[in-house]
N, C-alpha and C. Protein backbone atom coordinates (compact mmCIF):
# COMPACT_ATOMS: atom_id res chain seq x y z
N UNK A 1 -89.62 24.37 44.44
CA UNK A 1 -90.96 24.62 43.91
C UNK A 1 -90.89 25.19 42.49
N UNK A 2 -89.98 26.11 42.13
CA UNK A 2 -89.63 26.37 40.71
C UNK A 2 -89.17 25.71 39.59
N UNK A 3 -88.41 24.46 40.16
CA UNK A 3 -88.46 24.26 38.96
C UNK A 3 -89.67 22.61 39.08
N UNK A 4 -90.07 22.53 39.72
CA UNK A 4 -91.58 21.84 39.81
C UNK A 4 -92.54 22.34 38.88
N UNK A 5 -92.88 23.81 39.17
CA UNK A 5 -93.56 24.36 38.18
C UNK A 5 -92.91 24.71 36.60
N UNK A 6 -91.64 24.60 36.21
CA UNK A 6 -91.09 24.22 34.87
C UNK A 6 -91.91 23.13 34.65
N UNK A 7 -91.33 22.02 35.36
CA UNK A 7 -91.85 20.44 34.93
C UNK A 7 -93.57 20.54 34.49
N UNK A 8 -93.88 20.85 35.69
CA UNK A 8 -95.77 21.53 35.50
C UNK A 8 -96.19 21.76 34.53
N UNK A 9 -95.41 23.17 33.83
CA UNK A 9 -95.79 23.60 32.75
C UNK A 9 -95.49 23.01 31.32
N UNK A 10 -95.06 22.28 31.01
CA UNK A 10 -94.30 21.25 30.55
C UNK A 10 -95.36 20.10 30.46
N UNK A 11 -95.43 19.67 31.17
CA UNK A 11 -96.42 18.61 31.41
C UNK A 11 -97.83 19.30 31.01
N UNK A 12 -98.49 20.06 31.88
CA UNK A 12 -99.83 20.98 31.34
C UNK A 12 -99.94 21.58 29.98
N UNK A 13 -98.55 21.77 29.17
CA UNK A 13 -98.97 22.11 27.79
C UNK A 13 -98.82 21.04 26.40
N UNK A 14 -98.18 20.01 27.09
CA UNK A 14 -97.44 18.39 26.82
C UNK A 14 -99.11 17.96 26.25
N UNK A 15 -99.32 17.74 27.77
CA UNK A 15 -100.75 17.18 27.56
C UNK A 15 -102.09 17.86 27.27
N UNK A 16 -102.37 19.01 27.47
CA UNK A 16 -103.52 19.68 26.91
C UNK A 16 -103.23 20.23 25.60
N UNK A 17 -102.22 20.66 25.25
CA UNK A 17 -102.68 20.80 23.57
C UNK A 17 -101.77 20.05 22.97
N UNK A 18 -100.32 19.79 22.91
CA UNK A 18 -99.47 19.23 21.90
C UNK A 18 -100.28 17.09 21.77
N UNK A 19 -100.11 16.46 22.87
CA UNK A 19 -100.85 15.06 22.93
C UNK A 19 -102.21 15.04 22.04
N UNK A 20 -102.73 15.60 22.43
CA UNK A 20 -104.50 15.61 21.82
C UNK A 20 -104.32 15.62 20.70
N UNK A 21 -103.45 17.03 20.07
CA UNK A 21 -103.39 17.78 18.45
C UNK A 21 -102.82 16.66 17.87
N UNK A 22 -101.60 15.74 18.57
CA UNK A 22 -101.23 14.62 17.47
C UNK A 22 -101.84 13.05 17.59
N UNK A 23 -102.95 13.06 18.83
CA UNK A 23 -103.65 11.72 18.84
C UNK A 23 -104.39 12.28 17.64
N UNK A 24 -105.39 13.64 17.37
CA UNK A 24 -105.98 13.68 16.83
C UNK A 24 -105.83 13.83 15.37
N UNK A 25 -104.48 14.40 15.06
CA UNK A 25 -103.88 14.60 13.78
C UNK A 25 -103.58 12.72 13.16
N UNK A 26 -103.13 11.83 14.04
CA UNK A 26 -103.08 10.50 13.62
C UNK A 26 -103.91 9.96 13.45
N UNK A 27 -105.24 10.23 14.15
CA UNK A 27 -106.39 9.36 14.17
C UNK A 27 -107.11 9.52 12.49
N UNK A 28 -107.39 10.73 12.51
CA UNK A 28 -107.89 11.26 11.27
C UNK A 28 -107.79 11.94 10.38
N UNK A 29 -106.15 12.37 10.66
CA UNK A 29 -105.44 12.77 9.70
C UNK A 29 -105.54 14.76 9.43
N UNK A 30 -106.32 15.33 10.24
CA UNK A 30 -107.22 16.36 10.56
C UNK A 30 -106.10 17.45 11.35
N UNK A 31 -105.77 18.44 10.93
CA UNK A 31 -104.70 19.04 11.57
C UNK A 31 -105.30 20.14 12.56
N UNK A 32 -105.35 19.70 13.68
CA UNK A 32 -105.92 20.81 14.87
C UNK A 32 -106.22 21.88 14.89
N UNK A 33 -104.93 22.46 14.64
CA UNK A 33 -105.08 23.87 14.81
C UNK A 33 -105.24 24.95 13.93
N UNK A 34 -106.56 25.32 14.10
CA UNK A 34 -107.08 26.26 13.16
C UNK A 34 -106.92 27.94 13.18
N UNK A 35 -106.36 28.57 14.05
CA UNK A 35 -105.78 29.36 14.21
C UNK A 35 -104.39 30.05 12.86
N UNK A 36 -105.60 30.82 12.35
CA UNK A 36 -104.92 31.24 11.03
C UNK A 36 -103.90 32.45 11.04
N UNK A 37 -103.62 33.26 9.98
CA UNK A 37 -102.99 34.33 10.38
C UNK A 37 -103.80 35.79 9.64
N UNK A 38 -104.99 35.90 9.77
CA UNK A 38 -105.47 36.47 9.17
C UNK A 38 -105.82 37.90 10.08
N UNK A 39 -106.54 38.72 9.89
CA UNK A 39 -106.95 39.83 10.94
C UNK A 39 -108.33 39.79 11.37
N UNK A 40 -108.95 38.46 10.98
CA UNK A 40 -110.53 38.19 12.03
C UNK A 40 -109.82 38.57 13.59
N UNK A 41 -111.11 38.58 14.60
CA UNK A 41 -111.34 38.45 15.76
C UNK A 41 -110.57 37.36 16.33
N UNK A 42 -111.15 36.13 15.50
CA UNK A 42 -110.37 34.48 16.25
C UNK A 42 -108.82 34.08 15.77
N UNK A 43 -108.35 35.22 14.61
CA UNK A 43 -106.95 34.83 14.75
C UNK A 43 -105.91 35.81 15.84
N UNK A 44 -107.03 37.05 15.34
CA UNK A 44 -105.92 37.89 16.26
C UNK A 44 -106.08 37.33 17.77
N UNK A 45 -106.83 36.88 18.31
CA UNK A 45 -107.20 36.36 19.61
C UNK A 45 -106.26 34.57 19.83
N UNK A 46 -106.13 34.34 19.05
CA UNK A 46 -105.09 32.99 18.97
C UNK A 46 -103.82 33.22 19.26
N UNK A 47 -103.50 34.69 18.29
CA UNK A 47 -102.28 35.33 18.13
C UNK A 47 -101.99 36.15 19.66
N UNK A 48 -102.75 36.39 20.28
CA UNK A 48 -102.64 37.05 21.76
C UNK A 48 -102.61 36.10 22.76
N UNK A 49 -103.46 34.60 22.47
CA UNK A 49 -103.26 34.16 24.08
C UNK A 49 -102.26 32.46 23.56
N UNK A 50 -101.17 32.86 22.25
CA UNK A 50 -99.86 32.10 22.31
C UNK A 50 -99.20 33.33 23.27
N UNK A 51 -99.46 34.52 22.97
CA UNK A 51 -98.00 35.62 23.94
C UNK A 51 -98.72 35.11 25.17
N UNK A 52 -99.92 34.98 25.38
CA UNK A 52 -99.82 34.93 27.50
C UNK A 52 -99.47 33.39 27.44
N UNK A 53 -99.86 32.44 26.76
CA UNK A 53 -98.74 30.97 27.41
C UNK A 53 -97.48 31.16 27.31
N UNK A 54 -96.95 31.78 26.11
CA UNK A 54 -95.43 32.27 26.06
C UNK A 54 -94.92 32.80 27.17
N UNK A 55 -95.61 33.71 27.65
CA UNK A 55 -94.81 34.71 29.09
C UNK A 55 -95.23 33.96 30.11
N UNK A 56 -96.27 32.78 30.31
CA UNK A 56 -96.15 32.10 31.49
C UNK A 56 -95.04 31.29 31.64
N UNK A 57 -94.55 30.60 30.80
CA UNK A 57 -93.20 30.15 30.24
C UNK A 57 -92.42 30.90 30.57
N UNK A 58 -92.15 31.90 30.68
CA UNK A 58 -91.13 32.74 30.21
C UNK A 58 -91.02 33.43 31.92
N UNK A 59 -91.90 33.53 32.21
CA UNK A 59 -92.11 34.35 33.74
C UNK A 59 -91.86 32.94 34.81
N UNK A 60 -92.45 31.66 34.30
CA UNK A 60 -91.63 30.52 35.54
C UNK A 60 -90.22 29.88 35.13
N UNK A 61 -89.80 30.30 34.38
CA UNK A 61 -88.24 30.21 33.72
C UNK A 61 -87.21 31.26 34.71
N UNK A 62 -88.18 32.67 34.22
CA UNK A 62 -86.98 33.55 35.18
C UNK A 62 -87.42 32.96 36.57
N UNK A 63 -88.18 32.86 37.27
CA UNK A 63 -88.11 32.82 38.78
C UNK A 63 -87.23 31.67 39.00
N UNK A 64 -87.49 30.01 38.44
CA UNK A 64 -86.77 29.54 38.88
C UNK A 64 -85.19 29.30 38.26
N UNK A 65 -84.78 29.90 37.20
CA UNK A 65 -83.39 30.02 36.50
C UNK A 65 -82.34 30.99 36.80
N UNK A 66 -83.47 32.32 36.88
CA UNK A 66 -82.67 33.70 36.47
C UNK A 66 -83.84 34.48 38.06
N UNK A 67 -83.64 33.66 39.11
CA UNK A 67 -84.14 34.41 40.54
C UNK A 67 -83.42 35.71 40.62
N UNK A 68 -82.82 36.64 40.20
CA UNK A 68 -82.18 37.60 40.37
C UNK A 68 -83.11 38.18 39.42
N UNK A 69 -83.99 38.12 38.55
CA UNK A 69 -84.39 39.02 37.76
C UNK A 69 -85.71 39.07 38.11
N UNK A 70 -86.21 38.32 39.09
CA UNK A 70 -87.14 37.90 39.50
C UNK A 70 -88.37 39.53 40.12
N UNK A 71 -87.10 40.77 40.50
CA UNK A 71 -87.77 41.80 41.11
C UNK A 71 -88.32 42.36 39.34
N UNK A 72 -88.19 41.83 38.49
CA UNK A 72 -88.72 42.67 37.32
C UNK A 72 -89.84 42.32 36.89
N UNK A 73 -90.42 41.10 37.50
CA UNK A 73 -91.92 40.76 37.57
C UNK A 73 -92.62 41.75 38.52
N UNK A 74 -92.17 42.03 39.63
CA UNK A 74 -93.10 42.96 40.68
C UNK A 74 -93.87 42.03 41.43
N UNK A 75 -93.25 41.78 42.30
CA UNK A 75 -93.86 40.83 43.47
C UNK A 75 -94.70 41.31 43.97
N UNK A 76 -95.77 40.56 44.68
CA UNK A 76 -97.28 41.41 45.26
C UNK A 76 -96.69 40.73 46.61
N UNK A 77 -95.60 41.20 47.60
CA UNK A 77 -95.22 40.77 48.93
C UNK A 77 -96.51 40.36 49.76
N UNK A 78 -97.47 41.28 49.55
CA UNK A 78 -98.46 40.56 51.22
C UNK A 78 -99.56 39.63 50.27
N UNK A 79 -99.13 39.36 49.26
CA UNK A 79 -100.16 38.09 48.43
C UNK A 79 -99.32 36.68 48.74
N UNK A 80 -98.13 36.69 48.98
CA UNK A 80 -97.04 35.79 49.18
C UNK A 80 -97.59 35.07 50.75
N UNK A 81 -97.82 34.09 50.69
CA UNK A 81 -98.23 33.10 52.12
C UNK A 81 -98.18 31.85 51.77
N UNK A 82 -98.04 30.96 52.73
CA UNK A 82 -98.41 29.51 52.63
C UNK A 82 -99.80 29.28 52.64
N UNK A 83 -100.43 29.51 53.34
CA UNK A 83 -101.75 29.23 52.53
C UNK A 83 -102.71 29.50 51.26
N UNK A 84 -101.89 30.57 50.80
CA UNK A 84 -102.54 31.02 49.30
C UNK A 84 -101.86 29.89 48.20
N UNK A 85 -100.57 30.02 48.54
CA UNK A 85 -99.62 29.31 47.79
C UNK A 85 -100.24 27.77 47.79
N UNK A 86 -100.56 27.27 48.65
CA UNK A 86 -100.63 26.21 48.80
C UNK A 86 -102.34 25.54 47.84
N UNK A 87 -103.07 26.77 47.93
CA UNK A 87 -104.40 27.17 47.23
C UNK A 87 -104.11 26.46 45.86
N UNK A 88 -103.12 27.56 45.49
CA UNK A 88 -102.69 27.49 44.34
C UNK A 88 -102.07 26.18 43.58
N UNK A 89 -101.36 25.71 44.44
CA UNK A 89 -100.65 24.51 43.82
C UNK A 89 -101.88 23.28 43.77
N UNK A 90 -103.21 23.29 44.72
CA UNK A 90 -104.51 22.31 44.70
C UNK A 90 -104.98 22.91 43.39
N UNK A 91 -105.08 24.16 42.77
CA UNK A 91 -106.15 24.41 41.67
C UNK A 91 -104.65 23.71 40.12
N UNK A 92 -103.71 24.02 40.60
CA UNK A 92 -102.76 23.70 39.74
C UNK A 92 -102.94 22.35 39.07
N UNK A 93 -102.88 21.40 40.47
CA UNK A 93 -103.14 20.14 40.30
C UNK A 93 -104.77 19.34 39.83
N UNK A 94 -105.46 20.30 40.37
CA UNK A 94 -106.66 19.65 39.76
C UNK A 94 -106.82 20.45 38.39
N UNK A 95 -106.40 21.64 37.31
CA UNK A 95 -106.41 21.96 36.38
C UNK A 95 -106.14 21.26 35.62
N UNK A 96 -104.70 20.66 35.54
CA UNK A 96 -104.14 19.59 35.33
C UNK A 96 -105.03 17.98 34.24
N UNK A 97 -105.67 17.56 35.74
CA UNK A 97 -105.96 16.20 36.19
C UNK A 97 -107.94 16.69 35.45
N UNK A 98 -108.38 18.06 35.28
CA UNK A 98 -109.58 17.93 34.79
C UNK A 98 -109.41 18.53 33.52
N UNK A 99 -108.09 18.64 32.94
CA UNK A 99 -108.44 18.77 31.25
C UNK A 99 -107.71 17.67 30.58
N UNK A 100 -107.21 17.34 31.64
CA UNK A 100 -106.86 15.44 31.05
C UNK A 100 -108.30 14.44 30.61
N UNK A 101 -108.92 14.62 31.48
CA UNK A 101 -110.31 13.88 31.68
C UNK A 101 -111.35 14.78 30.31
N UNK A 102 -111.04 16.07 30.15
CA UNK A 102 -111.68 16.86 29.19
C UNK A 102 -111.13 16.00 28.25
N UNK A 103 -109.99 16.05 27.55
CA UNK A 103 -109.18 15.96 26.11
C UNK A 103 -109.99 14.59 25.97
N UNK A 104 -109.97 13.26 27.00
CA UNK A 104 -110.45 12.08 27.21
C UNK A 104 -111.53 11.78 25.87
N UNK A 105 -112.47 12.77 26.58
CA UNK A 105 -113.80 13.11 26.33
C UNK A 105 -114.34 13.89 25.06
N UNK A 106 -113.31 14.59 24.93
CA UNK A 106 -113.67 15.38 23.44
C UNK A 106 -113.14 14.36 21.88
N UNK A 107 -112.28 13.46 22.40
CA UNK A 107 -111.56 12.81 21.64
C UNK A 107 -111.26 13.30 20.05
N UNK A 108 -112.05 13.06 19.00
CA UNK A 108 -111.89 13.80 17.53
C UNK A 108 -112.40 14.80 17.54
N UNK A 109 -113.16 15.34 18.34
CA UNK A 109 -113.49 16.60 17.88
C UNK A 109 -112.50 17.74 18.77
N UNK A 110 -111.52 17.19 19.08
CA UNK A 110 -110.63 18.33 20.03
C UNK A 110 -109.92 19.34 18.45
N UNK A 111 -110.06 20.59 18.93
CA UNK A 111 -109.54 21.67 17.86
C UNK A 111 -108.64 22.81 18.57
N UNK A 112 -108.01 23.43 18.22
CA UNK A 112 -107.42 24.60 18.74
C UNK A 112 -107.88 25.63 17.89
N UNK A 113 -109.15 26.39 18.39
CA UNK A 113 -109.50 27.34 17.86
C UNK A 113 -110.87 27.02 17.14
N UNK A 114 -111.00 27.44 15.62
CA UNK A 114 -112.87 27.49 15.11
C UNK A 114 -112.10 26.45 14.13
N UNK A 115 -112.83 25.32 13.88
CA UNK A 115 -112.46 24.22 12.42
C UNK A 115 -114.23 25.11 11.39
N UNK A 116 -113.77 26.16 10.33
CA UNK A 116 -115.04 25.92 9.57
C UNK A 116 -115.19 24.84 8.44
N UNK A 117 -114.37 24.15 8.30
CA UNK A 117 -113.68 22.93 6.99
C UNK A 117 -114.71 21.84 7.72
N UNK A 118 -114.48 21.36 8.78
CA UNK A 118 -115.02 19.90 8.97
C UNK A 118 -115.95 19.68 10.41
N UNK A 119 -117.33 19.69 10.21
CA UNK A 119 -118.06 19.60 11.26
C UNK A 119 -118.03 18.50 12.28
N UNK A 120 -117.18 18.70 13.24
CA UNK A 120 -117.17 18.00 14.80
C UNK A 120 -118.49 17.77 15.63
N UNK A 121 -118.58 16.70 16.42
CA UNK A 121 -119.21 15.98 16.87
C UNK A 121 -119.52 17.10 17.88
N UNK A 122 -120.42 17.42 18.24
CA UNK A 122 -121.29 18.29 19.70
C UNK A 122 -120.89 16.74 20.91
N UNK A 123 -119.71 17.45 21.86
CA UNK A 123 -119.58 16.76 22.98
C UNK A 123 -120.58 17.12 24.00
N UNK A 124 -121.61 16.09 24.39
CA UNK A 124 -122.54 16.40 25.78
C UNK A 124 -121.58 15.53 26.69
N UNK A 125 -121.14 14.52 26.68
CA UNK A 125 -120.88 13.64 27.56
C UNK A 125 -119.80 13.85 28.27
N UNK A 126 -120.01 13.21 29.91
CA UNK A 126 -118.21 13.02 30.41
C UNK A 126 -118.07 14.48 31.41
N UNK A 127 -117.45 15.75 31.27
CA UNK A 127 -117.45 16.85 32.05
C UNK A 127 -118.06 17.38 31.06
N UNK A 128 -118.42 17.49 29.71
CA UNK A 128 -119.37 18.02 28.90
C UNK A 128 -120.84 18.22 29.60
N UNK A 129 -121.01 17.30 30.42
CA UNK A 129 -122.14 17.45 31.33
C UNK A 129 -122.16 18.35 32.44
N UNK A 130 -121.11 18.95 32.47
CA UNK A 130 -121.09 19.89 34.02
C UNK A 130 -120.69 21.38 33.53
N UNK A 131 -119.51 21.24 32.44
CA UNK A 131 -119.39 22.80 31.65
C UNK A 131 -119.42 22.10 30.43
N UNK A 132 -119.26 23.10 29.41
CA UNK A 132 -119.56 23.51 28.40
C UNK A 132 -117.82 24.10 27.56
N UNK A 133 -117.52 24.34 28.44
CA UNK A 133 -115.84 24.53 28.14
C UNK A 133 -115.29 24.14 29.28
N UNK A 134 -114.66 22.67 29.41
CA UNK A 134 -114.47 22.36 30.78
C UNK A 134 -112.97 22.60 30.32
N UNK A 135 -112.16 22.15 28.95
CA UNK A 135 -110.99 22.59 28.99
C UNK A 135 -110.28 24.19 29.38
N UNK A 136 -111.16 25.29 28.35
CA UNK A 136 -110.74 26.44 28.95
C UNK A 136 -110.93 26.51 30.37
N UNK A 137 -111.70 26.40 30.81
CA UNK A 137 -112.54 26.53 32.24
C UNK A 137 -111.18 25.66 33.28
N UNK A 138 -110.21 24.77 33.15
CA UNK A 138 -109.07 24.06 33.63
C UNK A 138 -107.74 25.07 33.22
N UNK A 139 -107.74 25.95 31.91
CA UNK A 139 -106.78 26.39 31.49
C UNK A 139 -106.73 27.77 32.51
N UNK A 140 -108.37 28.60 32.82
CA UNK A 140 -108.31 29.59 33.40
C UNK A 140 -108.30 29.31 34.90
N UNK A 141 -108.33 27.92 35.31
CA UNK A 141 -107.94 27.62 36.85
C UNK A 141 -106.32 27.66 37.15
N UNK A 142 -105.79 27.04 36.26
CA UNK A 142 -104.41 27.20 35.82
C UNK A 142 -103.60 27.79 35.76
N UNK A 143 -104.03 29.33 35.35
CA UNK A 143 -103.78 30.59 35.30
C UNK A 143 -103.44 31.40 36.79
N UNK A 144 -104.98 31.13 37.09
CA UNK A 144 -105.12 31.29 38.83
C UNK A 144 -104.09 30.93 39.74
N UNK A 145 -103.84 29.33 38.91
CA UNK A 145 -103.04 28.87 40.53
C UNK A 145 -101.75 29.42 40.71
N UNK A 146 -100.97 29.51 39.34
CA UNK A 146 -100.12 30.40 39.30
C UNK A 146 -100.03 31.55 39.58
N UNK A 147 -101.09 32.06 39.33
CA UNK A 147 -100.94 33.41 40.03
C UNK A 147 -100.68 33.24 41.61
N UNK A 148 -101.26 32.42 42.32
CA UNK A 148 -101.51 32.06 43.64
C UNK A 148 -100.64 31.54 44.06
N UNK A 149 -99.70 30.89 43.10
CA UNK A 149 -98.37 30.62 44.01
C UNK A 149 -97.27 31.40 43.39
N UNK A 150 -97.04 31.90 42.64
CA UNK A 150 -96.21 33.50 42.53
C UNK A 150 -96.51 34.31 41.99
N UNK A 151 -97.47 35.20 43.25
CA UNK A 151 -97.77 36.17 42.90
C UNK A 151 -97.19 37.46 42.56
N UNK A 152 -96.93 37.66 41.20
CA UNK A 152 -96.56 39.06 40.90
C UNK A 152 -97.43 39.57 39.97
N UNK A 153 -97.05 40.75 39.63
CA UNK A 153 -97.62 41.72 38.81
C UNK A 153 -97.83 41.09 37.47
N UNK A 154 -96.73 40.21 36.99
CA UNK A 154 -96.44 39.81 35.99
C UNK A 154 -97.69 38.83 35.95
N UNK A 155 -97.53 37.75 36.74
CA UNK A 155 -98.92 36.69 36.88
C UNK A 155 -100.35 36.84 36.81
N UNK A 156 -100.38 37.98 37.54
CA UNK A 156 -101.51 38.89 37.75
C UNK A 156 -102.08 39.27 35.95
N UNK A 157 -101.08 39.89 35.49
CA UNK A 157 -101.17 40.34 34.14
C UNK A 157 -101.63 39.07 33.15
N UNK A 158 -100.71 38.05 33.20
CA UNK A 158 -100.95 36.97 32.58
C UNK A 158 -102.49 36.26 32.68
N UNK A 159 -103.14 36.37 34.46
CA UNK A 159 -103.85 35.67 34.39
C UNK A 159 -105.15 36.63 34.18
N UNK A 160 -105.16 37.85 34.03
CA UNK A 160 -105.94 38.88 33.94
C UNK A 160 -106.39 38.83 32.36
N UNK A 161 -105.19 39.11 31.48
CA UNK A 161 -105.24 38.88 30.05
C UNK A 161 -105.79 37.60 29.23
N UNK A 162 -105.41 36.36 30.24
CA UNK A 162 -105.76 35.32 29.54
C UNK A 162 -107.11 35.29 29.96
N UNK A 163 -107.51 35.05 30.54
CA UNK A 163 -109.19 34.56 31.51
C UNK A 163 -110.13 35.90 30.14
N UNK A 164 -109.70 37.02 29.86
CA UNK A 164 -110.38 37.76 29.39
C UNK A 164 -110.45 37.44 27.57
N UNK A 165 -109.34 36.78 27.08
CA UNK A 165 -109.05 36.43 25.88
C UNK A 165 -109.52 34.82 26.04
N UNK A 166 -109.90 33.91 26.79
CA UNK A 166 -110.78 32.83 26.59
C UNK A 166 -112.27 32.79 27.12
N UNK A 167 -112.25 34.28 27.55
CA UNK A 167 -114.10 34.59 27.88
C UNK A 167 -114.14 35.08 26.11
N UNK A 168 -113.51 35.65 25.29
CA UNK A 168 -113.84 36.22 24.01
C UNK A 168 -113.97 34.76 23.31
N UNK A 169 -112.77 33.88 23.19
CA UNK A 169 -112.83 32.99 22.49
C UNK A 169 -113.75 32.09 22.76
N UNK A 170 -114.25 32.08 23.97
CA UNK A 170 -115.59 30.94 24.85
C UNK A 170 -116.63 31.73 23.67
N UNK A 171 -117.03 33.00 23.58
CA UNK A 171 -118.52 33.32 22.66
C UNK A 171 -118.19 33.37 21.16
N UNK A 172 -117.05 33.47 20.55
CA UNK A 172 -116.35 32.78 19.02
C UNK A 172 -117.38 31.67 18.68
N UNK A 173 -116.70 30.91 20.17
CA UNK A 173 -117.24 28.79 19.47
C UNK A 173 -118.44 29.13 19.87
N UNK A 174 -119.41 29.89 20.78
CA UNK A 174 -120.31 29.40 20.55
C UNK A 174 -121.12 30.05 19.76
N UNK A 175 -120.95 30.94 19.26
CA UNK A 175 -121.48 31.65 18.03
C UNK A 175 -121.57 30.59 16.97
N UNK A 176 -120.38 30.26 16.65
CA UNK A 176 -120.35 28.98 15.54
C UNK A 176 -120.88 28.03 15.66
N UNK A 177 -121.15 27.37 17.58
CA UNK A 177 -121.37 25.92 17.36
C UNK A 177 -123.27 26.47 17.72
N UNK A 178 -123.51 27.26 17.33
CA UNK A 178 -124.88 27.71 17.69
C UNK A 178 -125.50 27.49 15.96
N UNK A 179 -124.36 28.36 15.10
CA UNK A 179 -124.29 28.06 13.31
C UNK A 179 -124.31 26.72 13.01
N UNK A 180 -123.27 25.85 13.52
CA UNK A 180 -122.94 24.66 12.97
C UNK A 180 -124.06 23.55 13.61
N UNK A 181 -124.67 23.88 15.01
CA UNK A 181 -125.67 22.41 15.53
C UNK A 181 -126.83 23.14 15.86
N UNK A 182 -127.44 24.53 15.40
CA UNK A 182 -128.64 24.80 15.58
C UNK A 182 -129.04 25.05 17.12
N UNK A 183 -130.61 23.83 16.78
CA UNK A 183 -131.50 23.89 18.14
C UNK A 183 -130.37 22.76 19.02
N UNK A 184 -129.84 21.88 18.54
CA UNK A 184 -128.89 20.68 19.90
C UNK A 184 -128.45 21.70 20.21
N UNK A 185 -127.70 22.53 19.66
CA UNK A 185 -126.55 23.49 20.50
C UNK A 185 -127.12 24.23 21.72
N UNK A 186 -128.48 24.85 21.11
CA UNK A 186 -129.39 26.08 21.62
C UNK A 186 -129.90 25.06 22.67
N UNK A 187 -130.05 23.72 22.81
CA UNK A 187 -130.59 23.22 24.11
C UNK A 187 -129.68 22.64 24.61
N UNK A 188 -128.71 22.27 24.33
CA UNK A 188 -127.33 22.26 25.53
C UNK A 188 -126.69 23.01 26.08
N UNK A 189 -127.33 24.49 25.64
CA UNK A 189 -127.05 25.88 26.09
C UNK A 189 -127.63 25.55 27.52
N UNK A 190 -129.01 25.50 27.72
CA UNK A 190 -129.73 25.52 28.31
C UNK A 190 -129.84 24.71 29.45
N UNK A 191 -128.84 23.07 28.99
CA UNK A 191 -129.02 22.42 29.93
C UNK A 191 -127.80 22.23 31.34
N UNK A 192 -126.19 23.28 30.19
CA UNK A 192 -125.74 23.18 30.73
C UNK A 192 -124.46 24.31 30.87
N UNK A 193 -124.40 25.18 32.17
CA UNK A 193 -123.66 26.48 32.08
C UNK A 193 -122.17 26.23 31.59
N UNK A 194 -121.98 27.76 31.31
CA UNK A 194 -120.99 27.85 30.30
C UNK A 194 -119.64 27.46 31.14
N UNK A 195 -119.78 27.68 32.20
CA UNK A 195 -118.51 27.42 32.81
C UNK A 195 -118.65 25.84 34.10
N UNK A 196 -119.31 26.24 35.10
CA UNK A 196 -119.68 24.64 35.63
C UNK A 196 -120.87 25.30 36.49
């Protein structure tokens, strides 16, 4: 199962940000990621949730490489079951399989982070119709499932930190895309919740 979830993670960061950033960097020549290095809100917040994908990396590396170091995460023993676990590996897989279908859907206007240079297309369509951030909203299921299938302290931390650093970055974009599309924005607010 460990090193499944290597492959996983691998695959889940393959395809939700590195694929998209260079369909989209080829298509239009437009370099994704806007995530600067400055001391705003949205860089330092870019700059915090690369360390929680980093240590999710880094935390399913030791379990399945370096299992001996494994007690330095802090196992949550009575969170450990087959049926949680098993929870976990369904939200894993559909996280997966619904920000594939997101990236689909956002096509040129996919960004990592705020683009203020070049105004993107307002996605309604596709899971745009059900959330409003269906990618984060897959990234923080993601988070979960891992936590749910090894549960430690460490996971816990990861998925505690991240879910709270893409609820900040969820009101960033829409602050902006409220600036950048007005009343469309202000009535796709309306028509459709922020999460599903």
């Amino acid at each position: 199962m460990q090193i499944i979830l290597v492959a996983y993670l691998f695959l889940f960061f393959g395809l939700a940000l590195i694929l998209p950033s260079y369909r989209v960097w080829k298509t239009t020549g437009v370099k994704p990621y806007k995530f600067g290095r400055s001391e705003s809100t949205h860089d330092y917040v870019g700059r915090l949730f690369r360390l929680i994908l980093f240590a999710v990396l880094l935390i399913v590396v030791v379990v399945a490489f370096l299992p001996q170091l494994s007690v330095y995460l802090v196992p949550i023993d009575y969170l450990s079951n087959a049926t949680l676990s098993l929870i976990g590996q369904i939200l894993l897989i559909i996280a997966v399989f619904w920000v594939l279908v997101a990236q689909v859907h956002m096509q040129k206007s996919w960004r990592i982070g705020i683009d203020e240079d070049i105004k993107t297309e307002l996605i309604q369509t596709g899971l745009f119709k059900l959330s409003r951030n269906p990618i984060f909203l897959g990234m923080r299921t993601m988070l979960l499932g891992l936590f749910l299938v090894l549960p430690t302290a460490a996971t816990l931390a990861t998925f505690l930190c991240g879910d709270l650093l893409v609820q900040i970055q969820v009101r960033l974009e829409e602050e902006f895309l409220t600036r950048t599309h007005g009343e469309t924005y202000r009535a796709y607010q309306k028509q459709v919740r922020r999460w599903i």
